[in-house]
Protein backbone atom coordinates (compact mmCIF):
# COMPACT_ATOMS: atom_id res chain seq x y z
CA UNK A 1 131.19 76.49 -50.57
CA UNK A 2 127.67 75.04 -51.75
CA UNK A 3 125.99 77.40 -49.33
CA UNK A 4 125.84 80.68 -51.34
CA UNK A 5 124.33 79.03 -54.00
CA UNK A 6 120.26 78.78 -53.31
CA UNK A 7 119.32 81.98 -54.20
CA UNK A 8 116.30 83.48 -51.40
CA UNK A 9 113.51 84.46 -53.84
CA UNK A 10 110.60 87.01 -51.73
CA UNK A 11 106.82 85.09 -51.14
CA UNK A 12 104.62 87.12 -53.75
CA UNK A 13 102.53 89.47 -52.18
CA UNK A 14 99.22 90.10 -53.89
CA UNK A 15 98.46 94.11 -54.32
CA UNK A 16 95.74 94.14 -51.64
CA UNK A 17 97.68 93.04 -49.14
CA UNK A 18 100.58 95.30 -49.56
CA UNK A 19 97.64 98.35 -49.62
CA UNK A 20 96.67 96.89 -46.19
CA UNK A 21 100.29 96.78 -45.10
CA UNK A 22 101.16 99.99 -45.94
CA UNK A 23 97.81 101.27 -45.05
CA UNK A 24 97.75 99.98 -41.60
CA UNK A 25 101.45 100.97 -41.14
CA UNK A 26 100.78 104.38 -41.94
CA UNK A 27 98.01 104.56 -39.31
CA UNK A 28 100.63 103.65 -37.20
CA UNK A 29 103.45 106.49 -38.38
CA UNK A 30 100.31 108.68 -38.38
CA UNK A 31 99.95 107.85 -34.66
CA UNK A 32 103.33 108.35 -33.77
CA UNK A 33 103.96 111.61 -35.56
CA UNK A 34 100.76 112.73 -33.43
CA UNK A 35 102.03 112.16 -30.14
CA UNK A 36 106.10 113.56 -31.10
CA UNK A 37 103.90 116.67 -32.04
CA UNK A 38 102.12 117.02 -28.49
CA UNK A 39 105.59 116.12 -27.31
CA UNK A 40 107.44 118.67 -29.17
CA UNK A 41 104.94 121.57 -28.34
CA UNK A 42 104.71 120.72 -24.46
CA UNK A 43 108.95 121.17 -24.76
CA UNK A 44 108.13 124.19 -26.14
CA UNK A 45 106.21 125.79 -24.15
CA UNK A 46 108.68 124.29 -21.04
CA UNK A 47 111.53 126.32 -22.56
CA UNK A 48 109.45 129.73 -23.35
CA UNK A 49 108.50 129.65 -19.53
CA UNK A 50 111.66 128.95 -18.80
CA UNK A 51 112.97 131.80 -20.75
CA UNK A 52 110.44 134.10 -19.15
CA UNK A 53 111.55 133.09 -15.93
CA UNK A 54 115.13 133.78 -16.67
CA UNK A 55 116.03 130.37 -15.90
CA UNK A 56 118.95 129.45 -18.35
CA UNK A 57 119.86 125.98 -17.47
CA UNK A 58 116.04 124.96 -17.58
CA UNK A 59 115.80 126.92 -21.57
CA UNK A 60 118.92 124.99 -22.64
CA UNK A 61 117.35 121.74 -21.58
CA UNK A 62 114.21 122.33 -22.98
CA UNK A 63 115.11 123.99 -25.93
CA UNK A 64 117.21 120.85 -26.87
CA UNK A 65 114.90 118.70 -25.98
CA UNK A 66 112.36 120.61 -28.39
CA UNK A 67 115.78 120.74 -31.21
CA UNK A 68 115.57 116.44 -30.88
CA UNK A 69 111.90 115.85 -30.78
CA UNK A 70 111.20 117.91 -33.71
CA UNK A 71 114.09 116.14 -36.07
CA UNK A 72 111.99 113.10 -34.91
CA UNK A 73 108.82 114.69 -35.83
CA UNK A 74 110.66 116.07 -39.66
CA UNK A 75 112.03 111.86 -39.94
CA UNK A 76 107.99 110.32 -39.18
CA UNK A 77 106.38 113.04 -41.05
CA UNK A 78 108.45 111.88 -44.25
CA UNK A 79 107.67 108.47 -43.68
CA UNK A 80 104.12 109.06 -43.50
CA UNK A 81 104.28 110.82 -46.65
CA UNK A 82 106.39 108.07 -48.20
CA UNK A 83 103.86 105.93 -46.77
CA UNK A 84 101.20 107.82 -48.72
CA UNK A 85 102.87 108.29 -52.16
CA UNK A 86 103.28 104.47 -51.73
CA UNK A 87 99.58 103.28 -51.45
CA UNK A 88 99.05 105.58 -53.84
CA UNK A 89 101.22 104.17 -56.21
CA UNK A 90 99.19 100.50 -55.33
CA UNK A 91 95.79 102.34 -56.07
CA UNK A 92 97.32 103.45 -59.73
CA UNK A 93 98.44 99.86 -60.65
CA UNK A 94 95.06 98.35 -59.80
């Protein structure tokens, strides 16, 4: 039963480095929200051609493809933002 009893305290992380964390991991979200965007507007244009061309099957595909990639792009774009608000928040404690 003794093995609940050590309690896991987190390493202290200095205020710079959690700036450079969140800095560099918002590049990253920044990065990926870029290329879901370029995603979601090539699936976009795939289903309006489709639609001009009448070809249902082709629209539904793309259209739902375009439906998941831009709840992706919604989920990273809130992250980066959280991401910002975040080192932010760093910059007003210093």
């Amino acid at each position: 039963m003794g093995f609940f009893k050590k309690k896991v305290e987190p390493e202290p992380v200095s205020k710079a480095q959690l700036k450079t964390k969140l800095t560099m991991n918002m590049r990253k979200l920044e990065k990926r929200e870029s290329m879901l965007k370029a995603k979601e507007e090539k699936s976009r244009t795939e289903a309006k051609k489709a639609l001009t061309a009448g070809d249902e099957r082709a629209f539904k595909s793309a259209s739902r493809r375009y439906s998941m990639i831009h709840g992706q792009v919604t989920a990273v774009s809130g992250m980066v933002d959280m991401a910002e608000a975040m080192v932010e928040m760093v910059e007003m404690q210093e």
